[in-house]
C-alpha atoms as a PDB file:
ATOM      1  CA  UNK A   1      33.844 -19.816 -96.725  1.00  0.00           C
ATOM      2  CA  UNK A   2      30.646 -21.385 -95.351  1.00  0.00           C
ATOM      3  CA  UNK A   3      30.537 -22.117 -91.561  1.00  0.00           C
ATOM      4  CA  UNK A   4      30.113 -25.631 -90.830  1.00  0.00           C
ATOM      5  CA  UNK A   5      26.882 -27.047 -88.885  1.00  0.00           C
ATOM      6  CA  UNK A   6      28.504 -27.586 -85.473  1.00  0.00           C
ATOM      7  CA  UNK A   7      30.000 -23.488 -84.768  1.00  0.00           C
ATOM      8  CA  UNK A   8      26.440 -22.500 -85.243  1.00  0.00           C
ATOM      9  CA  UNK A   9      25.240 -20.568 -81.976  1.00  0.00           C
ATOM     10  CA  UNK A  10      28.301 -20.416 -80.406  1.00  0.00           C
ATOM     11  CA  UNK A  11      29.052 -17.113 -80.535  1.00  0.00           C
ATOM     12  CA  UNK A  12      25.633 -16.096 -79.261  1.00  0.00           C
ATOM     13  CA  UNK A  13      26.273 -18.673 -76.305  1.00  0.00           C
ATOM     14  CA  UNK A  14      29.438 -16.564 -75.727  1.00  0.00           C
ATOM     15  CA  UNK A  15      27.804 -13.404 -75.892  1.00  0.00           C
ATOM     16  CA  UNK A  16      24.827 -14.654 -73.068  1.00  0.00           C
ATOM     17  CA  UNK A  17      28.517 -16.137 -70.608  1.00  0.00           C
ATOM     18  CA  UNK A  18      29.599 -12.656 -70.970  1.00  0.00           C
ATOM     19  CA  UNK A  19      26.219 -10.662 -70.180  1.00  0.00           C
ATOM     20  CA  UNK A  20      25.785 -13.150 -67.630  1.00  0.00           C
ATOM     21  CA  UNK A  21      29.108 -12.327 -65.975  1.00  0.00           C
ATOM     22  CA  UNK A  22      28.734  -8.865 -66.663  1.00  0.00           C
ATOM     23  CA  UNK A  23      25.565  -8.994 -64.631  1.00  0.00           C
ATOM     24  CA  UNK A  24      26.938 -10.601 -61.539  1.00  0.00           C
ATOM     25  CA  UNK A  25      29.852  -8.110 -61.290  1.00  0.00           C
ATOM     26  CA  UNK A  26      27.230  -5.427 -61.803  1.00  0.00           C
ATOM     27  CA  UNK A  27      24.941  -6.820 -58.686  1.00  0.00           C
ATOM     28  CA  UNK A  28      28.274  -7.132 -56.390  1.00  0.00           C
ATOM     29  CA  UNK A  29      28.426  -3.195 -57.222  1.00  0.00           C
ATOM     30  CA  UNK A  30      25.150  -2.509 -56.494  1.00  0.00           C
ATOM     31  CA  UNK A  31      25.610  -4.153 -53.020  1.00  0.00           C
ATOM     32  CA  UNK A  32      28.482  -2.829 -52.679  1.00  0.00           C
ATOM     33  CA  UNK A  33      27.368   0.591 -52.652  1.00  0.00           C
ATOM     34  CA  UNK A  34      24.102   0.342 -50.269  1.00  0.00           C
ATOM     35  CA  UNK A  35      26.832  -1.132 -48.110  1.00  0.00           C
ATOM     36  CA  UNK A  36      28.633   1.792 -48.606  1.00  0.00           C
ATOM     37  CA  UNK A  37      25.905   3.863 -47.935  1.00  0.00           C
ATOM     38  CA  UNK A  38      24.621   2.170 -44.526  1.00  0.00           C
ATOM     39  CA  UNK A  39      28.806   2.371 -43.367  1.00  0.00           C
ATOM     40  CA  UNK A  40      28.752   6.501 -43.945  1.00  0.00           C
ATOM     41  CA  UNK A  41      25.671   6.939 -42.196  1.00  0.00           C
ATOM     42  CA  UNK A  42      26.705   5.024 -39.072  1.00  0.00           C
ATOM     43  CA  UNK A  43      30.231   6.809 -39.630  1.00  0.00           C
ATOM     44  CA  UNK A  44      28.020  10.136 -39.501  1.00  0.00           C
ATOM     45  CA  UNK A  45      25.881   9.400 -36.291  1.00  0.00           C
ATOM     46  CA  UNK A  46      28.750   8.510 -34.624  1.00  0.00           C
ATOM     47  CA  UNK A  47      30.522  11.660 -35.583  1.00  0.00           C
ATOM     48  CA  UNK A  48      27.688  13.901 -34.278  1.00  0.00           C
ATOM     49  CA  UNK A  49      27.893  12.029 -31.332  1.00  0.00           C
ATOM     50  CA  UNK A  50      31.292  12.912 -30.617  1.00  0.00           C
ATOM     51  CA  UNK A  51      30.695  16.474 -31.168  1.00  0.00           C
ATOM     52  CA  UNK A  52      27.443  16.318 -28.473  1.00  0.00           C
ATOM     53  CA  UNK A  53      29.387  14.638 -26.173  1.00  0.00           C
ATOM     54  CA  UNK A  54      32.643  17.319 -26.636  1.00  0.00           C
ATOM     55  CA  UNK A  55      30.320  19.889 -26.638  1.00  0.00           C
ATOM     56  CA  UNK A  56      28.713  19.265 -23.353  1.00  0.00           C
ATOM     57  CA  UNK A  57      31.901  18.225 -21.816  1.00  0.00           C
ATOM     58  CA  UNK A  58      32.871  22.102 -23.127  1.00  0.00           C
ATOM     59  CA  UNK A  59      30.154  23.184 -20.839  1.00  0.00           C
ATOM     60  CA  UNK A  60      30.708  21.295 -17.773  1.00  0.00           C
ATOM     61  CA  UNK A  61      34.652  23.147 -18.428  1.00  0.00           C
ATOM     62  CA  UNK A  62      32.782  26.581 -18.701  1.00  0.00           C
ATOM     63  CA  UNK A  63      30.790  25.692 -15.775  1.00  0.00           C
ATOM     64  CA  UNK A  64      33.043  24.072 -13.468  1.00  0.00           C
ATOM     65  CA  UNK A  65      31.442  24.688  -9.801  1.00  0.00           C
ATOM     66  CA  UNK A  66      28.194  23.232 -11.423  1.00  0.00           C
ATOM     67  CA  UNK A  67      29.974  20.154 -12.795  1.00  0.00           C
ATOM     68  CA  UNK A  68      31.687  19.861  -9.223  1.00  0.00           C
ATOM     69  CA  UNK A  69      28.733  19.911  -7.186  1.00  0.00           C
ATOM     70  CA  UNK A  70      27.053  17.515  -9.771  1.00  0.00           C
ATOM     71  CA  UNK A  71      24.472  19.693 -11.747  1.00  0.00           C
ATOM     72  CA  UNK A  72      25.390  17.911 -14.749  1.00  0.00           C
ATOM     73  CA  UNK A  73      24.871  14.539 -13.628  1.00  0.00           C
ATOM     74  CA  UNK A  74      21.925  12.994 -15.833  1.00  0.00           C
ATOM     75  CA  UNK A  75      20.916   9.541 -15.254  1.00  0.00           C
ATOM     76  CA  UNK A  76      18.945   7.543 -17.319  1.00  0.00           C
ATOM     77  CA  UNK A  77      15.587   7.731 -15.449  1.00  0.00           C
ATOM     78  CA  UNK A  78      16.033  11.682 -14.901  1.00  0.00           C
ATOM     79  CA  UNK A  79      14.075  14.095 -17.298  1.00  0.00           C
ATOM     80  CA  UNK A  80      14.865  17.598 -17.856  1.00  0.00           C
ATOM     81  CA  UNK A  81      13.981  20.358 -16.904  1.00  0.00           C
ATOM     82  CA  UNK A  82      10.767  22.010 -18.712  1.00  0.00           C
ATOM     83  CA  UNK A  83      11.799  25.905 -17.476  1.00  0.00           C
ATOM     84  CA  UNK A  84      15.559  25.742 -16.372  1.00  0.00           C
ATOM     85  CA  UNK A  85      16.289  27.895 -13.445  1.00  0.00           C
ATOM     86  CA  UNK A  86      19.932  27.736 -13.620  1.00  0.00           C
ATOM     87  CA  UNK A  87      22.873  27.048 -16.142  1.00  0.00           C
ATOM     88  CA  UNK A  88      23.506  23.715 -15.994  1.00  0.00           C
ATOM     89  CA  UNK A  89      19.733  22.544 -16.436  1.00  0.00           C
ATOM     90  CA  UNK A  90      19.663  25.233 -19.266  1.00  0.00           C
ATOM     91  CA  UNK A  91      22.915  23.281 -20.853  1.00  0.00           C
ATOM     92  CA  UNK A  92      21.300  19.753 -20.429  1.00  0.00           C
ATOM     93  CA  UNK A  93      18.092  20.528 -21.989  1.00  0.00           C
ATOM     94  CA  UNK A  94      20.091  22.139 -24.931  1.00  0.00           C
ATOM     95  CA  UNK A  95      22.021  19.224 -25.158  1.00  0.00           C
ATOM     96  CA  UNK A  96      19.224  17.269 -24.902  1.00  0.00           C
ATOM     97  CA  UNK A  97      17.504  18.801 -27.615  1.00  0.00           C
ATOM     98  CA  UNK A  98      20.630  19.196 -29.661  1.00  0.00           C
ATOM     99  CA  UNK A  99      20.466  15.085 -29.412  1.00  0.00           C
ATOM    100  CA  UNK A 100      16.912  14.249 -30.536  1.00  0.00           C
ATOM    101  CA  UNK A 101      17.661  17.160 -33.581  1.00  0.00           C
ATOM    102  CA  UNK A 102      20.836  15.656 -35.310  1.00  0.00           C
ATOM    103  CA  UNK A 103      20.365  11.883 -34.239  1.00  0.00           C
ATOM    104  CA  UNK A 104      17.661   9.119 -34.998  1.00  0.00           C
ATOM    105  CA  UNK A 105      14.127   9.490 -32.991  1.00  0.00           C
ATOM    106  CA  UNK A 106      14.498   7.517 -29.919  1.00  0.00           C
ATOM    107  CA  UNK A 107      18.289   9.064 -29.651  1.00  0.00           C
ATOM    108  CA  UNK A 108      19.043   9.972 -25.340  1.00  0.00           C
ATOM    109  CA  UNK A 109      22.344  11.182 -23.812  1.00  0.00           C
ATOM    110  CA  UNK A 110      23.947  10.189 -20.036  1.00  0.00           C
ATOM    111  CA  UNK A 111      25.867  12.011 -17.875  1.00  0.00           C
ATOM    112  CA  UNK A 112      27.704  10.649 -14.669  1.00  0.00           C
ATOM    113  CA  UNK A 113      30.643  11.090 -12.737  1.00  0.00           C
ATOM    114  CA  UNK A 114      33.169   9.012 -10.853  1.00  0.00           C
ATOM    115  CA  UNK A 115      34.177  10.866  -8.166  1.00  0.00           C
ATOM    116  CA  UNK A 116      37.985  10.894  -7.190  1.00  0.00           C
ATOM    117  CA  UNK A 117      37.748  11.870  -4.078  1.00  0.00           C
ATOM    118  CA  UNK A 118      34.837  11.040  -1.849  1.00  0.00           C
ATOM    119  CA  UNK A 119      36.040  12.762   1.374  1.00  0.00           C
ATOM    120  CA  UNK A 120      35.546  16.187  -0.102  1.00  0.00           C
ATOM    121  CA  UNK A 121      31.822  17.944  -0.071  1.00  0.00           C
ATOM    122  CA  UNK A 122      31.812  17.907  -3.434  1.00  0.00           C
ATOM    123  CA  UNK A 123      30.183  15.203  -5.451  1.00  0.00           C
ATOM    124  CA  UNK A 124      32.630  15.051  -8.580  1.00  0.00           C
ATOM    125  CA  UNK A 125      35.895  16.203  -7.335  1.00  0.00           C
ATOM    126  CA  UNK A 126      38.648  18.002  -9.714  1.00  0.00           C
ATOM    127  CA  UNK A 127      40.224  15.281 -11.280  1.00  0.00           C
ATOM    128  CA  UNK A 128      37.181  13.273 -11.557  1.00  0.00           C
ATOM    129  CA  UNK A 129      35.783  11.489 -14.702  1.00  0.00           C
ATOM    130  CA  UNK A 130      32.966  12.547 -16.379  1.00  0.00           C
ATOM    131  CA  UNK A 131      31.325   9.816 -18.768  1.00  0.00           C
ATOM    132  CA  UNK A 132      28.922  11.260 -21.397  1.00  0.00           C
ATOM    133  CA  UNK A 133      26.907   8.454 -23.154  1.00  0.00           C
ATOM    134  CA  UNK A 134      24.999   8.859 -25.918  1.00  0.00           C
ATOM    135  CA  UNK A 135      22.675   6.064 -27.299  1.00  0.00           C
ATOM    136  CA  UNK A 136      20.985   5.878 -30.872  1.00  0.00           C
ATOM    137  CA  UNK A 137      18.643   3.271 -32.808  1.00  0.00           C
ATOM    138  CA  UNK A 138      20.493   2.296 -35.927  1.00  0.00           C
ATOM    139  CA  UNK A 139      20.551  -0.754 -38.614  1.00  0.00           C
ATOM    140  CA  UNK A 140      23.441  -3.099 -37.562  1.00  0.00           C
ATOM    141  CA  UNK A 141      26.012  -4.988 -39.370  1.00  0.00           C
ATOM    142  CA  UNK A 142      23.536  -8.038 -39.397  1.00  0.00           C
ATOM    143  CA  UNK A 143      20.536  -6.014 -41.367  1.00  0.00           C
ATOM    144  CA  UNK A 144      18.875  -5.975 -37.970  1.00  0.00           C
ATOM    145  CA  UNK A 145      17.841  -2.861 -35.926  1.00  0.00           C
ATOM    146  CA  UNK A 146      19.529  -2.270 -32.772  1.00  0.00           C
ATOM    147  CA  UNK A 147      21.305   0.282 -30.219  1.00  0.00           C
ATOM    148  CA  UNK A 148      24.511   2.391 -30.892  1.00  0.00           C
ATOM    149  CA  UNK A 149      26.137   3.120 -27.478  1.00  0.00           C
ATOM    150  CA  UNK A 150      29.166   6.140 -27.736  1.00  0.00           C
ATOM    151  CA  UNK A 151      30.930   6.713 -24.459  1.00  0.00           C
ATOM    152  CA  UNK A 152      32.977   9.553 -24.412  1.00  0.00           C
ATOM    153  CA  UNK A 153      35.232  10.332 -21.463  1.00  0.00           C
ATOM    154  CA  UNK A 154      36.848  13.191 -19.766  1.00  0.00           C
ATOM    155  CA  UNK A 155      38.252  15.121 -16.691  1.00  0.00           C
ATOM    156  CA  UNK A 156      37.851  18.472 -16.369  1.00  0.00           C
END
């Protein structure tokens, strides 16, 4: 049986289609998995978010004449305190610290209130809302770098 002139080569052309294909399928895994990779570690930040922003919420519950009178409001332009002098500043700075440990550098955390009631004395009534915001640099969808924003909200 002798193989005629014109099969010559083709089953070396058929074995370059299929390592050809078999490449291609292997780069769509390959990006497949770094975008699996970037998607857990946003899932992750904004996990630990929700737990800083539960867990100072927990506070304001445990310390709910502080919250009331507005100790734990924490605007944007405020800094802690360097030596707390009571428990509220003690729980921000924790908090605050808690933040720039478990999230990206650049990470910060809000606190503010709506009140419910504005002809009481106190300056976040019971029954009022509490929104805790916390903000993180991550890579976004686009490949880009950008802000995370995570608004969790509550009433004590």
């Amino acid at each position: 049986m002798s193989i005629s002139n014109k099969h010559r080569g083709v089953a070396l052309l058929e074995v370059m289609i299929s390592v050809l294909i078999l490449a291609i399928g292997l780069l769509g895994l390959a990006q497949l998995q770094a975008t699996t990779l970037k998607h857990n570690e946003s899932a992750y930040l904004r996990s630990q978010a929700s737990v800083l922003a539960s867990d100072i919420l927990d506070s304001m519950r445990a310390n709910r004449t502080a919250a009331q009178a507005g100790n734990y409001n924490f605007a944007e332009s405020d800094t802690p305190a360097v030596a707390p002098s009571n428990i509220a500043d003690q729980d921000i700075a924790d908090w605050l610290s808690n933040i720039s440990t478990v999230l990206p550098v650049g990470s910060d955390g809000l606190i503010a209130c709506v009140d419910s009631n504005g002809g009481d004395a106190l300056t976040c009534s019971s029954g009022s809302m509490y929104t805790v915001t916390i903000r993180w640099i991550e890579v976004q969808n686009d490949g880009s770098r950008g802000t995370t924003t995570f608004t969790y909200s509550g009433v004590l």
